[in-house]
PDB file of N, CA and C in Angstrom:
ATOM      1  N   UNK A   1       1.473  -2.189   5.151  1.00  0.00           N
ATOM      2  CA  UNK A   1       1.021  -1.159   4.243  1.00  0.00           C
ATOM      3  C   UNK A   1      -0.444  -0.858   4.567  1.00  0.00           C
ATOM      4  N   UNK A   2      -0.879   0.783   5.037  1.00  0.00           N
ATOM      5  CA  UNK A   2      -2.111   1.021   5.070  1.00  0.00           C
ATOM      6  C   UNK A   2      -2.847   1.487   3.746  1.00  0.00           C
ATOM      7  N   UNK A   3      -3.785   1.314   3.320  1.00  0.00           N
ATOM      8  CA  UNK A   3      -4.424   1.744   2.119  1.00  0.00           C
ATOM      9  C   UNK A   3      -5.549   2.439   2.675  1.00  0.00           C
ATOM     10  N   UNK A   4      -5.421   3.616   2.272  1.00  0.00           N
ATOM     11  CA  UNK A   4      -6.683   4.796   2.846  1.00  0.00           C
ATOM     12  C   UNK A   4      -7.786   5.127   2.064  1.00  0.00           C
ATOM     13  N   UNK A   5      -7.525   4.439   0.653  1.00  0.00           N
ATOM     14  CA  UNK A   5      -8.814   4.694  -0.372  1.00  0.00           C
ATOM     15  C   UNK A   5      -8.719   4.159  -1.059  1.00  0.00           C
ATOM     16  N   UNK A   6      -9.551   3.761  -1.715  1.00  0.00           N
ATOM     17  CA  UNK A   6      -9.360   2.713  -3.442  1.00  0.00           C
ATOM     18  C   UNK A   6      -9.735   3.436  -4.233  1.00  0.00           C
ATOM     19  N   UNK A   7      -8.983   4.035  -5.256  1.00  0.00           N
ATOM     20  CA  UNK A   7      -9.254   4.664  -6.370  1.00  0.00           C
ATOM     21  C   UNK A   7     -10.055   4.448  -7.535  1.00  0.00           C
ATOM     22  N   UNK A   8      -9.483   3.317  -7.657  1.00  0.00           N
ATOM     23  CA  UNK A   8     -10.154   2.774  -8.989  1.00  0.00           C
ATOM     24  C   UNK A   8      -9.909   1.084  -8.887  1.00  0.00           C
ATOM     25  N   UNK A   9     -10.468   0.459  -9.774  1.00  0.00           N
ATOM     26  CA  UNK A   9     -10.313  -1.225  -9.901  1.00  0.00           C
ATOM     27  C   UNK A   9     -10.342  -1.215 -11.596  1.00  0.00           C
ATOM     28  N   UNK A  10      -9.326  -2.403 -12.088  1.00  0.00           N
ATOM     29  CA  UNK A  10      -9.172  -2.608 -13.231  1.00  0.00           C
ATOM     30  C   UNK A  10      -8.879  -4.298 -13.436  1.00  0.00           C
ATOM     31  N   UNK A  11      -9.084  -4.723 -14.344  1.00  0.00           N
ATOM     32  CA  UNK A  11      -8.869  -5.852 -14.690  1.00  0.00           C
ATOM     33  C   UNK A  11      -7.405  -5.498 -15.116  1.00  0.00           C
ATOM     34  N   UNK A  12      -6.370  -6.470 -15.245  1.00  0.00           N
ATOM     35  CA  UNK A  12      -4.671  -6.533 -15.825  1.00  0.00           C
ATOM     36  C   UNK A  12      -4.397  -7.645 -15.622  1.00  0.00           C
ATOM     37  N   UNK A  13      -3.429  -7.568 -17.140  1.00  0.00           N
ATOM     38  CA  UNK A  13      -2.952  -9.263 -17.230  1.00  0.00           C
ATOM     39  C   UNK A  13      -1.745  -9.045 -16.424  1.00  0.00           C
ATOM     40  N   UNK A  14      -1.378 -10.608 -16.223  1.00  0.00           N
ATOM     41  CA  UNK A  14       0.080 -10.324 -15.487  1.00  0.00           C
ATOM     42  C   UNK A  14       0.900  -9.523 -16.419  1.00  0.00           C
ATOM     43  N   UNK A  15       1.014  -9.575 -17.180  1.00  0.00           N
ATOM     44  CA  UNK A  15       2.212  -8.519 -18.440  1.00  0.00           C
ATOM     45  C   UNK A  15       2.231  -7.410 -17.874  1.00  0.00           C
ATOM     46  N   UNK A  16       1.054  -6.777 -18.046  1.00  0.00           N
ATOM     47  CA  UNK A  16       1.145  -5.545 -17.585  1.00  0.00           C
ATOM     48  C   UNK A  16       1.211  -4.840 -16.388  1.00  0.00           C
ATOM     49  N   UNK A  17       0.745  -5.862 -15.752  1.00  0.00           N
ATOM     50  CA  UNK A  17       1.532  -5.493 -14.169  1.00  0.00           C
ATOM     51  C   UNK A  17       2.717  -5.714 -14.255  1.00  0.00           C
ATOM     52  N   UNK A  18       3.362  -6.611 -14.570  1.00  0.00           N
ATOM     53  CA  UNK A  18       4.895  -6.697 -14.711  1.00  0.00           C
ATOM     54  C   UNK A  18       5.193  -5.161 -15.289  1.00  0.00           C
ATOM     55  N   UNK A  19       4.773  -4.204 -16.865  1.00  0.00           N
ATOM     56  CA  UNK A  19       5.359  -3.777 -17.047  1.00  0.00           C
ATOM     57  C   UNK A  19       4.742  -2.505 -15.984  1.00  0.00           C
ATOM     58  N   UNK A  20       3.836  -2.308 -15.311  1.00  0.00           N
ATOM     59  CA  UNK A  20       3.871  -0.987 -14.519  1.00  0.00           C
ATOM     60  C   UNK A  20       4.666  -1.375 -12.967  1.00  0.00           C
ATOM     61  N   UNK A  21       4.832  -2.523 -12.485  1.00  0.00           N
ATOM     62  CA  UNK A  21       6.019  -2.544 -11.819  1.00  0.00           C
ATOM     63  C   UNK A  21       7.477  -2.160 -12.452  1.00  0.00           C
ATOM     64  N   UNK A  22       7.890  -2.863 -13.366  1.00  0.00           N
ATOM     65  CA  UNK A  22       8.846  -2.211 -13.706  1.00  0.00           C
ATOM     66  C   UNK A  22       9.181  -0.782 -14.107  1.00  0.00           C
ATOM     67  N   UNK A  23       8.394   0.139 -14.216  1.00  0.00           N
ATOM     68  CA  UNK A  23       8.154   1.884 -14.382  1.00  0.00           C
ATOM     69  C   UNK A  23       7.849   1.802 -12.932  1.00  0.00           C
ATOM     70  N   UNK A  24       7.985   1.347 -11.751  1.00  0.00           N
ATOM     71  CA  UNK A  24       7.758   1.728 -10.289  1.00  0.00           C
ATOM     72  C   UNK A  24       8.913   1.712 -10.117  1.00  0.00           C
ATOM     73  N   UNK A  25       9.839   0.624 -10.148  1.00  0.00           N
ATOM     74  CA  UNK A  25      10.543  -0.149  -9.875  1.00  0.00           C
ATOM     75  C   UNK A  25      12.073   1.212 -10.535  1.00  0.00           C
ATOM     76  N   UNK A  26      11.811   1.652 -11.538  1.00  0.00           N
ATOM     77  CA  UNK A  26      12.607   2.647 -12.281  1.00  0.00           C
ATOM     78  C   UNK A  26      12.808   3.833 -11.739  1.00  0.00           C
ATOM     79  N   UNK A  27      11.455   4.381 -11.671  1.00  0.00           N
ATOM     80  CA  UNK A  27      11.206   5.521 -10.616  1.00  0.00           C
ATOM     81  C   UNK A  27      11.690   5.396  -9.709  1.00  0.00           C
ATOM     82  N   UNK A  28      11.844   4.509  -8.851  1.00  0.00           N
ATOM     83  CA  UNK A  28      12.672   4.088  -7.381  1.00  0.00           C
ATOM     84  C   UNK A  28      14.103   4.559  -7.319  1.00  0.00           C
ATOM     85  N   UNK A  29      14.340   4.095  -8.102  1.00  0.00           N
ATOM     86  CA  UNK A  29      15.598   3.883  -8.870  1.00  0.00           C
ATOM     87  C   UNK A  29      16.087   5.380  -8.845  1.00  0.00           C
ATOM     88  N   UNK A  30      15.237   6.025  -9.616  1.00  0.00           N
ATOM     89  CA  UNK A  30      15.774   7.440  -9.955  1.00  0.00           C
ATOM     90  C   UNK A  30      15.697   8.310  -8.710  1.00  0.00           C
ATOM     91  N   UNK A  31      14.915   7.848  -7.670  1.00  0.00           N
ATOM     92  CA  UNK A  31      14.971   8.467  -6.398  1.00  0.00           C
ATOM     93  C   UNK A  31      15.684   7.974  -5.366  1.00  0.00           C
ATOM     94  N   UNK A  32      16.444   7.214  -5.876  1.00  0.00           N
ATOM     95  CA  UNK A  32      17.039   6.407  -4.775  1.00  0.00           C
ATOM     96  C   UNK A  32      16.606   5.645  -3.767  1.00  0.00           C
ATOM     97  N   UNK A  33      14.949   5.355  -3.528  1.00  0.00           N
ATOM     98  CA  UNK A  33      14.198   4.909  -2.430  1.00  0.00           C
ATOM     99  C   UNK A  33      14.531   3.037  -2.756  1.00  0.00           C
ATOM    100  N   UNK A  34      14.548   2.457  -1.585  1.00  0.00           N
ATOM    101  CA  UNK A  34      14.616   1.207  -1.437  1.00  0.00           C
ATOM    102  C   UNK A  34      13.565   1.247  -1.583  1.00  0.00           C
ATOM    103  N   UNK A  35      13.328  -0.602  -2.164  1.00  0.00           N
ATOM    104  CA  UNK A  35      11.758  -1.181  -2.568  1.00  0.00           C
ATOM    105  C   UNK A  35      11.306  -2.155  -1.433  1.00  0.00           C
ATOM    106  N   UNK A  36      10.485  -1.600  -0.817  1.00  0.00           N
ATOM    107  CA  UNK A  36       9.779  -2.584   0.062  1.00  0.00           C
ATOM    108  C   UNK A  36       9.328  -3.984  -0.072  1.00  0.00           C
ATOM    109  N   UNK A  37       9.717  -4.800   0.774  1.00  0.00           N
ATOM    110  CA  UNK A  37       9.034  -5.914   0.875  1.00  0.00           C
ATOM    111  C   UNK A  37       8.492  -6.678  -0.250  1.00  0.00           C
ATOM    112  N   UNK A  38       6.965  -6.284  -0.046  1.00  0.00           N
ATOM    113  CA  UNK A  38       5.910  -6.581  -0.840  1.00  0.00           C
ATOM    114  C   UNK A  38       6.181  -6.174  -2.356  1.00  0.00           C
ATOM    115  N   UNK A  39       6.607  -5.303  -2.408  1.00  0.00           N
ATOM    116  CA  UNK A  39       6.897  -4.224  -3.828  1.00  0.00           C
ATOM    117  C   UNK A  39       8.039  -5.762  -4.794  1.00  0.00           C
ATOM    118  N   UNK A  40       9.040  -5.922  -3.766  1.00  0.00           N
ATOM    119  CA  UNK A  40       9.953  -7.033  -4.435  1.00  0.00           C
ATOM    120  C   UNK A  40       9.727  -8.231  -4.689  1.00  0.00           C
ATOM    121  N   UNK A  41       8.910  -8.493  -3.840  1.00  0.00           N
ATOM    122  CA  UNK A  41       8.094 -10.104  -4.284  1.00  0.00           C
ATOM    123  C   UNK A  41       7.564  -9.691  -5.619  1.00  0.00           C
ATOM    124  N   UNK A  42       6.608  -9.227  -5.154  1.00  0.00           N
ATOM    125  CA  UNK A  42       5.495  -8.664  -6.623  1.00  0.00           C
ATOM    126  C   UNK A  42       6.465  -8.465  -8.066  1.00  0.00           C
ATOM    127  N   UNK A  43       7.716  -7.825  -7.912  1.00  0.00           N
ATOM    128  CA  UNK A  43       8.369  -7.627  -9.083  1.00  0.00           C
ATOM    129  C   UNK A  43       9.263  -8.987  -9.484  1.00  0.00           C
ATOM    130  N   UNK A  44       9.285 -10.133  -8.507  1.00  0.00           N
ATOM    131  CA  UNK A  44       9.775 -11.092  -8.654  1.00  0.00           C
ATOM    132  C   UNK A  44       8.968 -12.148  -9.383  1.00  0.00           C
ATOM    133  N   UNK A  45       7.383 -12.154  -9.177  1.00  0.00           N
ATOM    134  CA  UNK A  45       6.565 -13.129  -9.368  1.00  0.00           C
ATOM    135  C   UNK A  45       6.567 -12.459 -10.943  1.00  0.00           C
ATOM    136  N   UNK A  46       5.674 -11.302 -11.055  1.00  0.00           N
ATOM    137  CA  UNK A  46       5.912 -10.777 -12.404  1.00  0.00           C
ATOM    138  C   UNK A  46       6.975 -11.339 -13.466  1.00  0.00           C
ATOM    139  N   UNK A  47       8.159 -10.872 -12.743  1.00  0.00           N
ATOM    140  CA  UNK A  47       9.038 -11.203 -13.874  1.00  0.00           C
ATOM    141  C   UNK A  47       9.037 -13.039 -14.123  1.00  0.00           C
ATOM    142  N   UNK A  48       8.518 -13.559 -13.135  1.00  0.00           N
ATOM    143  CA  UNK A  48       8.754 -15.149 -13.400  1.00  0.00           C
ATOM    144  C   UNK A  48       7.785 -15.731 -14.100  1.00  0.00           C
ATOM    145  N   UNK A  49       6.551 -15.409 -14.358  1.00  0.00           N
ATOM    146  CA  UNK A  49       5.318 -15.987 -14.722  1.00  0.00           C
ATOM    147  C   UNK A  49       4.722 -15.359 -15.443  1.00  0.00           C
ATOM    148  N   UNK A  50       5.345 -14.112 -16.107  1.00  0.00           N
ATOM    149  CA  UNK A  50       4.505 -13.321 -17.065  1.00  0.00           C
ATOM    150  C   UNK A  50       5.440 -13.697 -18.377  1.00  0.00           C
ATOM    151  N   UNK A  51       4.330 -14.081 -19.675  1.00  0.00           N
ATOM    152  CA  UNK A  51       4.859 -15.097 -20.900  1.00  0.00           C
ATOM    153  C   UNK A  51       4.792 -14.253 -21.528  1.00  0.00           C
ATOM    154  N   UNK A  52       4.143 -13.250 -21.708  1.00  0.00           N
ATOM    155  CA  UNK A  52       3.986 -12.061 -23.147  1.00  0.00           C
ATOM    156  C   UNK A  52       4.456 -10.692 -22.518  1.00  0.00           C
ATOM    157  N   UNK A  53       4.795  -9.726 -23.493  1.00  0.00           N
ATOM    158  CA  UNK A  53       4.679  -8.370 -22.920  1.00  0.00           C
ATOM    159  C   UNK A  53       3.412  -7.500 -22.902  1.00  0.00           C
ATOM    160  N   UNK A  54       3.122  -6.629 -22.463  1.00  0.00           N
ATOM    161  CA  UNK A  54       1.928  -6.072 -21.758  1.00  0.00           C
ATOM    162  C   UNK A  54       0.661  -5.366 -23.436  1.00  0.00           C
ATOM    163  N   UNK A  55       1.613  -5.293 -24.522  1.00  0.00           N
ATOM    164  CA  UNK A  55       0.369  -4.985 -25.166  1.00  0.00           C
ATOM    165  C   UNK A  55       0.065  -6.243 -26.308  1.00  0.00           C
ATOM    166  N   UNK A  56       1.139  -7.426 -26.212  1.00  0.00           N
ATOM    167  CA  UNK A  56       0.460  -8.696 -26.753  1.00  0.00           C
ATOM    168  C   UNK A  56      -0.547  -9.019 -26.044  1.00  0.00           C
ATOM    169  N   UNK A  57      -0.180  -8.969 -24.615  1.00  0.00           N
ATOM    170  CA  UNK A  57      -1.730 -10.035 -23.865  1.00  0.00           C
ATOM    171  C   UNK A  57      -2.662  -8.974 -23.964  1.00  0.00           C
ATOM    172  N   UNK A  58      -2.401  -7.369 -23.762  1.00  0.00           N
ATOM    173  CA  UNK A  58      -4.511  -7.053 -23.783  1.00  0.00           C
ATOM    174  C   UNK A  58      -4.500  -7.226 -25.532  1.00  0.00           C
ATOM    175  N   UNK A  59      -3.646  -7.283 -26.658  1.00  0.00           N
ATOM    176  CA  UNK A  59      -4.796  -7.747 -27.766  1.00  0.00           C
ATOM    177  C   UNK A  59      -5.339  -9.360 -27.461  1.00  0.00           C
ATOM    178  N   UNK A  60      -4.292 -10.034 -27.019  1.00  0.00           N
ATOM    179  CA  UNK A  60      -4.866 -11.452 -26.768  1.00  0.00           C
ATOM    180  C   UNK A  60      -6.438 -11.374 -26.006  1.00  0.00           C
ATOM    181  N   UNK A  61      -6.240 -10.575 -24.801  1.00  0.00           N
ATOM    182  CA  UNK A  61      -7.410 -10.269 -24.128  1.00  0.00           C
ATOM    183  C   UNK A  61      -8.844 -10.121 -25.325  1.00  0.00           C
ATOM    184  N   UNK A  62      -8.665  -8.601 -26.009  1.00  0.00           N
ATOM    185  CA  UNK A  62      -9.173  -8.058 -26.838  1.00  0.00           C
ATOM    186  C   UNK A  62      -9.765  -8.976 -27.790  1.00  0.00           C
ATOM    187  N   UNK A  63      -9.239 -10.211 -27.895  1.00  0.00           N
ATOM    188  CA  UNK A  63      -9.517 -10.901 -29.072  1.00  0.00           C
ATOM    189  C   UNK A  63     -10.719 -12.199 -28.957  1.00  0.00           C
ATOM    190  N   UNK A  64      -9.998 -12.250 -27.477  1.00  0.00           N
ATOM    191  CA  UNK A  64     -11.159 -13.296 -26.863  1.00  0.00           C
ATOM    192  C   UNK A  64     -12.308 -12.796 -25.970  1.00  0.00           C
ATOM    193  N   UNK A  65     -12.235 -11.788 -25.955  1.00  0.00           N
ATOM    194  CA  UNK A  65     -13.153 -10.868 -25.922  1.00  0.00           C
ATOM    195  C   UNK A  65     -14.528 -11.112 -26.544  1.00  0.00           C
ATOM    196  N   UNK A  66     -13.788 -11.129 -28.136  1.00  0.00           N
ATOM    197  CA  UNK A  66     -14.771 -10.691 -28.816  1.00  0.00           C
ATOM    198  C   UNK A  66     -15.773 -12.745 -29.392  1.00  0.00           C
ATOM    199  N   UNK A  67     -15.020 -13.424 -28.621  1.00  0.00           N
ATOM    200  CA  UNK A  67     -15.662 -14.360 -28.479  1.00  0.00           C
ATOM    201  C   UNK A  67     -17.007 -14.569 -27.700  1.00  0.00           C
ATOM    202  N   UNK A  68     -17.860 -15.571 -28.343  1.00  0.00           N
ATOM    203  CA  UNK A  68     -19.183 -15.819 -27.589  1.00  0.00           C
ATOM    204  C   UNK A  68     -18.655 -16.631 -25.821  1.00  0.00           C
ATOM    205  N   UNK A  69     -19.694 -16.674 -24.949  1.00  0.00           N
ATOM    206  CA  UNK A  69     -19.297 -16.812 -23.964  1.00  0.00           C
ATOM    207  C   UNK A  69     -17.997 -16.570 -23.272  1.00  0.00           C
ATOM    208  N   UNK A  70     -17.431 -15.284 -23.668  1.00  0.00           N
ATOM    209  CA  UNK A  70     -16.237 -15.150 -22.737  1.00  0.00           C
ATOM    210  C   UNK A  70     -16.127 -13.649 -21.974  1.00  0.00           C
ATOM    211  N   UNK A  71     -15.972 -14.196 -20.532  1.00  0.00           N
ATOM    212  CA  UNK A  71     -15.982 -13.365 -19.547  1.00  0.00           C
ATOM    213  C   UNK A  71     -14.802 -12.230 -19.703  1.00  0.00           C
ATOM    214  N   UNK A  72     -14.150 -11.008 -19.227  1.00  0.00           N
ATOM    215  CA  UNK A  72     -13.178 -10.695 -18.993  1.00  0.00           C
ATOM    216  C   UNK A  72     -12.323 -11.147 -17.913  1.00  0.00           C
ATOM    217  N   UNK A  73     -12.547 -11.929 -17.120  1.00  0.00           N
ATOM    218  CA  UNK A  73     -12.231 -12.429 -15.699  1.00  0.00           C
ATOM    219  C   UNK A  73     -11.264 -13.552 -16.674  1.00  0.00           C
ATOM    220  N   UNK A  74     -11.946 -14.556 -17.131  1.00  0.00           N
ATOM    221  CA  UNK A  74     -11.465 -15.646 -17.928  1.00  0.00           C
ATOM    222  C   UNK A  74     -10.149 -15.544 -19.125  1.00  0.00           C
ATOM    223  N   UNK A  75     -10.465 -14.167 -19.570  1.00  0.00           N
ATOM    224  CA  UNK A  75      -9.912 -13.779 -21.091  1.00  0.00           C
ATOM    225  C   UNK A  75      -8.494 -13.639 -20.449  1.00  0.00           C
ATOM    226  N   UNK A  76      -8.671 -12.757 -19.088  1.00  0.00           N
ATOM    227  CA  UNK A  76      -7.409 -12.260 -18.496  1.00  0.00           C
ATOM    228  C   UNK A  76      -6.554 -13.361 -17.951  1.00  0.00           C
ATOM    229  N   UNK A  77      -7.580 -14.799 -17.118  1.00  0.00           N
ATOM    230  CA  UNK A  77      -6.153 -15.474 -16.842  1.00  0.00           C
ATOM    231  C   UNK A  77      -5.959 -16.550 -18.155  1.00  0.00           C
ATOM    232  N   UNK A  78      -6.818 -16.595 -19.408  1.00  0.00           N
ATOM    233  CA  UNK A  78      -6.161 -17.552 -20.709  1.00  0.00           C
ATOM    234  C   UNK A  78      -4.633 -16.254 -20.995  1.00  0.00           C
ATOM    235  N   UNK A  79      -4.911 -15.088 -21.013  1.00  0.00           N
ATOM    236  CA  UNK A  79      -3.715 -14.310 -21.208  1.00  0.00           C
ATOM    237  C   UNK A  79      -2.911 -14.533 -19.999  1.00  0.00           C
ATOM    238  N   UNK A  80      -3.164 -14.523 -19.012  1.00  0.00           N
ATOM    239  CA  UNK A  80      -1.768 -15.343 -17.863  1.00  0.00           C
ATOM    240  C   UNK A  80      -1.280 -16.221 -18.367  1.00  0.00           C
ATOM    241  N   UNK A  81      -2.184 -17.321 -18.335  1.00  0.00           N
ATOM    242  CA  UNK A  81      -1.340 -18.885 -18.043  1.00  0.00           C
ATOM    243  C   UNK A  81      -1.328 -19.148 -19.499  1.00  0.00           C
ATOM    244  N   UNK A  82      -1.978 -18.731 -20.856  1.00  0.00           N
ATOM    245  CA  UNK A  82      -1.483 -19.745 -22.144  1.00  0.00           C
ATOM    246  C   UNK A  82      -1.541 -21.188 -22.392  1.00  0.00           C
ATOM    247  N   UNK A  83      -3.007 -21.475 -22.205  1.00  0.00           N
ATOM    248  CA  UNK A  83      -2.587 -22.774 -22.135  1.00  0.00           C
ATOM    249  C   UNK A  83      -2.684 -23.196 -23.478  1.00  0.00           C
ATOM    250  N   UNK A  84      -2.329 -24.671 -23.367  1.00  0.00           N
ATOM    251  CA  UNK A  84      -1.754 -25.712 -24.100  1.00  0.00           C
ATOM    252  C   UNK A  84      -2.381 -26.953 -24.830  1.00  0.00           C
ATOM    253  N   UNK A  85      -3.467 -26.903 -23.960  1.00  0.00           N
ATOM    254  CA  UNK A  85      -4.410 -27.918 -24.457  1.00  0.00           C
ATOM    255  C   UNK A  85      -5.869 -27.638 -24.100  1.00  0.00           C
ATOM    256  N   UNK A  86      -6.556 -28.465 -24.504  1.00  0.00           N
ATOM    257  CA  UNK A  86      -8.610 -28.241 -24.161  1.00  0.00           C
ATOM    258  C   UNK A  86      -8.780 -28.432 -22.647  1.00  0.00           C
ATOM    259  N   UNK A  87      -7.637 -29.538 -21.982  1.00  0.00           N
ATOM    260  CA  UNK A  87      -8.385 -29.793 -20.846  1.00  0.00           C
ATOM    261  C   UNK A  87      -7.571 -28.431 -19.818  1.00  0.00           C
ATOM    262  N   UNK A  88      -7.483 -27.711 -20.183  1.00  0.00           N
ATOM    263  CA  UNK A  88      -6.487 -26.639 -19.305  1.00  0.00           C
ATOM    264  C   UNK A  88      -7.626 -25.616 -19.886  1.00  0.00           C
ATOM    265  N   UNK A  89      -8.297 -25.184 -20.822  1.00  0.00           N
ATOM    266  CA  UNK A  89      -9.318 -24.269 -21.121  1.00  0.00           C
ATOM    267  C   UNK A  89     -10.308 -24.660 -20.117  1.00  0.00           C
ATOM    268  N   UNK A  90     -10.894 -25.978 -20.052  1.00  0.00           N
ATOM    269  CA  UNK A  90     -12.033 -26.347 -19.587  1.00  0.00           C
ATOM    270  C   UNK A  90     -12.050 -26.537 -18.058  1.00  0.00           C
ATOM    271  N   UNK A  91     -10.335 -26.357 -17.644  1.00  0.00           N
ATOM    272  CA  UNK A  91      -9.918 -26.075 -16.223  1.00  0.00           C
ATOM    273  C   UNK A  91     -10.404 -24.884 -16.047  1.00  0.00           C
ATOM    274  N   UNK A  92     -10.363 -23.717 -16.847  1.00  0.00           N
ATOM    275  CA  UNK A  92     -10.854 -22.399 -16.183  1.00  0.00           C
ATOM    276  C   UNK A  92     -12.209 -22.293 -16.430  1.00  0.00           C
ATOM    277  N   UNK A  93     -13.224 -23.121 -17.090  1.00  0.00           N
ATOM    278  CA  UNK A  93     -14.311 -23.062 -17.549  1.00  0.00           C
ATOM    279  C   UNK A  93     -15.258 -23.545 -16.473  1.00  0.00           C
ATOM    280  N   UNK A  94     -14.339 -24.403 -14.955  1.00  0.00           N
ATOM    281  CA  UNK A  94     -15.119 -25.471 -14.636  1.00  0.00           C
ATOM    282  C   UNK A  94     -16.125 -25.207 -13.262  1.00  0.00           C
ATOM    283  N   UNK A  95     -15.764 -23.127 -13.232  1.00  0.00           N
ATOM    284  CA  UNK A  95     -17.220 -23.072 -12.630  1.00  0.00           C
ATOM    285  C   UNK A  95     -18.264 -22.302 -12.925  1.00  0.00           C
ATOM    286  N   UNK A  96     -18.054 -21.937 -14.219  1.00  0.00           N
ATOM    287  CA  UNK A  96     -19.240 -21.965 -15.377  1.00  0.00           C
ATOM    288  C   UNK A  96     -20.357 -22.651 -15.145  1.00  0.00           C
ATOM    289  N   UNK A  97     -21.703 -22.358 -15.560  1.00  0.00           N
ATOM    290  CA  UNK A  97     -22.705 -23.325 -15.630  1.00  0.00           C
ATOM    291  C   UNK A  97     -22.808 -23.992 -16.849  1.00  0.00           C
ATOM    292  N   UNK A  98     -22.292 -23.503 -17.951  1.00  0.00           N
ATOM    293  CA  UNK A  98     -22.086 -23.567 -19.248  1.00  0.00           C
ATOM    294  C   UNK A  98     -20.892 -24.300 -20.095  1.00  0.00           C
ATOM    295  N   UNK A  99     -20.957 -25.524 -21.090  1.00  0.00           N
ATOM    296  CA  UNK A  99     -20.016 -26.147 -21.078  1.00  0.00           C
ATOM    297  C   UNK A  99     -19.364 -25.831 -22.908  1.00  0.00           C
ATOM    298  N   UNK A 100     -18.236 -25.547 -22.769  1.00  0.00           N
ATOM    299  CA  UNK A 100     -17.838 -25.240 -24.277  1.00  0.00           C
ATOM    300  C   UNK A 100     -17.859 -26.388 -25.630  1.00  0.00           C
ATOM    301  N   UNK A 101     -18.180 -26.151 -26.930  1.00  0.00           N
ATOM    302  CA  UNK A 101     -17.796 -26.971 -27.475  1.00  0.00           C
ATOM    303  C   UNK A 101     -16.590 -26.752 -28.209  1.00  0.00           C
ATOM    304  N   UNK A 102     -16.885 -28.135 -29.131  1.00  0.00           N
ATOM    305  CA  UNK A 102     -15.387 -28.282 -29.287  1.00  0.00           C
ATOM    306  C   UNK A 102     -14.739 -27.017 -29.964  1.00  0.00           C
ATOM    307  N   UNK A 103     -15.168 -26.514 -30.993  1.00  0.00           N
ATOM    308  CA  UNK A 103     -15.745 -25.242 -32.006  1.00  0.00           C
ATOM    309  C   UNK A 103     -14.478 -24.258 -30.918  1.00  0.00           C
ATOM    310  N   UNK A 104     -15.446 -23.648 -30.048  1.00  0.00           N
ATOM    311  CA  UNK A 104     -15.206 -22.999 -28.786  1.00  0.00           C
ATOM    312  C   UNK A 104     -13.622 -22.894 -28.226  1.00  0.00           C
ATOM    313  N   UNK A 105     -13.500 -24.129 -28.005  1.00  0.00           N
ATOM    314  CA  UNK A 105     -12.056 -24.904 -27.295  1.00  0.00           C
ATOM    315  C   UNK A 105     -11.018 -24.248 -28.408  1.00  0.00           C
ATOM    316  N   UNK A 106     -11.309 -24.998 -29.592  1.00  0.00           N
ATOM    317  CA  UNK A 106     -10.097 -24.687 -30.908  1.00  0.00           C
ATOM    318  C   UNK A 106      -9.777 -23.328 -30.545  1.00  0.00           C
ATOM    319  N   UNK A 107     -11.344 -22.729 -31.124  1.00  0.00           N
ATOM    320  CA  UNK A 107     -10.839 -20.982 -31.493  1.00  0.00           C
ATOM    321  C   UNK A 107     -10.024 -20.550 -30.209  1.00  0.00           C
ATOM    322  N   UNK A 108     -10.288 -21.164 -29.041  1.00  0.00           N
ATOM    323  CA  UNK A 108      -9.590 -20.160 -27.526  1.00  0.00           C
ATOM    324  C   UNK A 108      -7.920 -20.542 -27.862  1.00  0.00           C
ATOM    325  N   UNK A 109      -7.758 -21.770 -28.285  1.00  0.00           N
ATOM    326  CA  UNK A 109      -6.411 -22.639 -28.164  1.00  0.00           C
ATOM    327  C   UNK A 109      -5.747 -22.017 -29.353  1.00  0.00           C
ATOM    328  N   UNK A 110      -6.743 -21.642 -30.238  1.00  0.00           N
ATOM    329  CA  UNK A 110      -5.435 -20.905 -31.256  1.00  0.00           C
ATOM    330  C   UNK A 110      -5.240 -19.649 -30.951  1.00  0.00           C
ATOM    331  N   UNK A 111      -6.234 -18.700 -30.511  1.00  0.00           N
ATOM    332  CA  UNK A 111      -5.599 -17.343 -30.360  1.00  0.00           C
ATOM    333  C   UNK A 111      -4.375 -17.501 -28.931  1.00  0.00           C
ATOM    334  N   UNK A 112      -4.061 -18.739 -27.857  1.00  0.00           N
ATOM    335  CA  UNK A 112      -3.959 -18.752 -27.027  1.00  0.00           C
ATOM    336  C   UNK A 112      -2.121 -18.873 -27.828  1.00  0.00           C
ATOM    337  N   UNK A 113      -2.748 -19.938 -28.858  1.00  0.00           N
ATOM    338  CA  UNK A 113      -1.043 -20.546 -29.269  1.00  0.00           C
ATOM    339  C   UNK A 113      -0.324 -19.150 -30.370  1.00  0.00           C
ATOM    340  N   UNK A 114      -1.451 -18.440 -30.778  1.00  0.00           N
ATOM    341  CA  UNK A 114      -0.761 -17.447 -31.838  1.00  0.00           C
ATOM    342  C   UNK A 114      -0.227 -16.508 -31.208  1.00  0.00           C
ATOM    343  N   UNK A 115      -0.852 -16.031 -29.785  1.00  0.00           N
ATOM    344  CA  UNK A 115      -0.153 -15.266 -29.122  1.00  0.00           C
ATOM    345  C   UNK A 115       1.354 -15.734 -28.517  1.00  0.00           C
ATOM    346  N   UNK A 116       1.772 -16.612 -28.348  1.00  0.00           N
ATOM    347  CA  UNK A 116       2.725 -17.177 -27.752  1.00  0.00           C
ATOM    348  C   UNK A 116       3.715 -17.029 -29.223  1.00  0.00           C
ATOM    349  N   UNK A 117       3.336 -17.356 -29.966  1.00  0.00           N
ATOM    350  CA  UNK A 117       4.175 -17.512 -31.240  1.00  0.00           C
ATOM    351  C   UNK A 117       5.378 -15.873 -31.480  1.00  0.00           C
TER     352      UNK A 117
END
């Protein structure tokens, strides 16, 4: 695949790539075009590893957002992966210069667990 320009750049959780593959993936469909390669992996990984649908994780995003010290880089993969416990927060924290407290940890772990709910 050649790419001749970059349009734009966006941050996206896996959800929502899952759901704008799947509106690719449809469109295809309606044109009859086979899906390339790359196109089918991508709609494979999506569908395997994405836990929410695309407008739970950007409020999840949205929410931790509005937390002190939190990056959008970070917000987006706690909305990937969901984790489960402090030491899985402090896994994505760990090349930060900055270390969370406990305070910190809770609030990420509950919006992390309410979204899942």
């Amino acid at each position: 695949m050649i790419v001749k320009q970059v349009v734009g750049e966006e941050n996206l959780t896996l959800a929502e790539v899952k759901g704008i593959l799947d509106n690719t993936r449809a469109e295809r469909a309606g044109e009859t075009k086979e899906l390339g390669y790359e196109l089918r992996k991508a709609i494979a990984h999506s569908e395997a590893f994405a836990k929410l649908d695309p407008k739970k994780s950007r409020e999840l995003v949205n929410e931790l957002l509005k937390l002190e010290k939190m990056k959008p880089e970070i917000a987006i993969r706690i909305a990937d992966i969901l984790p489960q416990s402090n030491d899985e927060i402090r896994a994505l924290y760990a090349k930060e210069r900055f270390t969370l407290s406990e305070d910190d940890l809770k609030k990420i772990l509950e919006l992390a667990i309410a979204a899942r709910a």
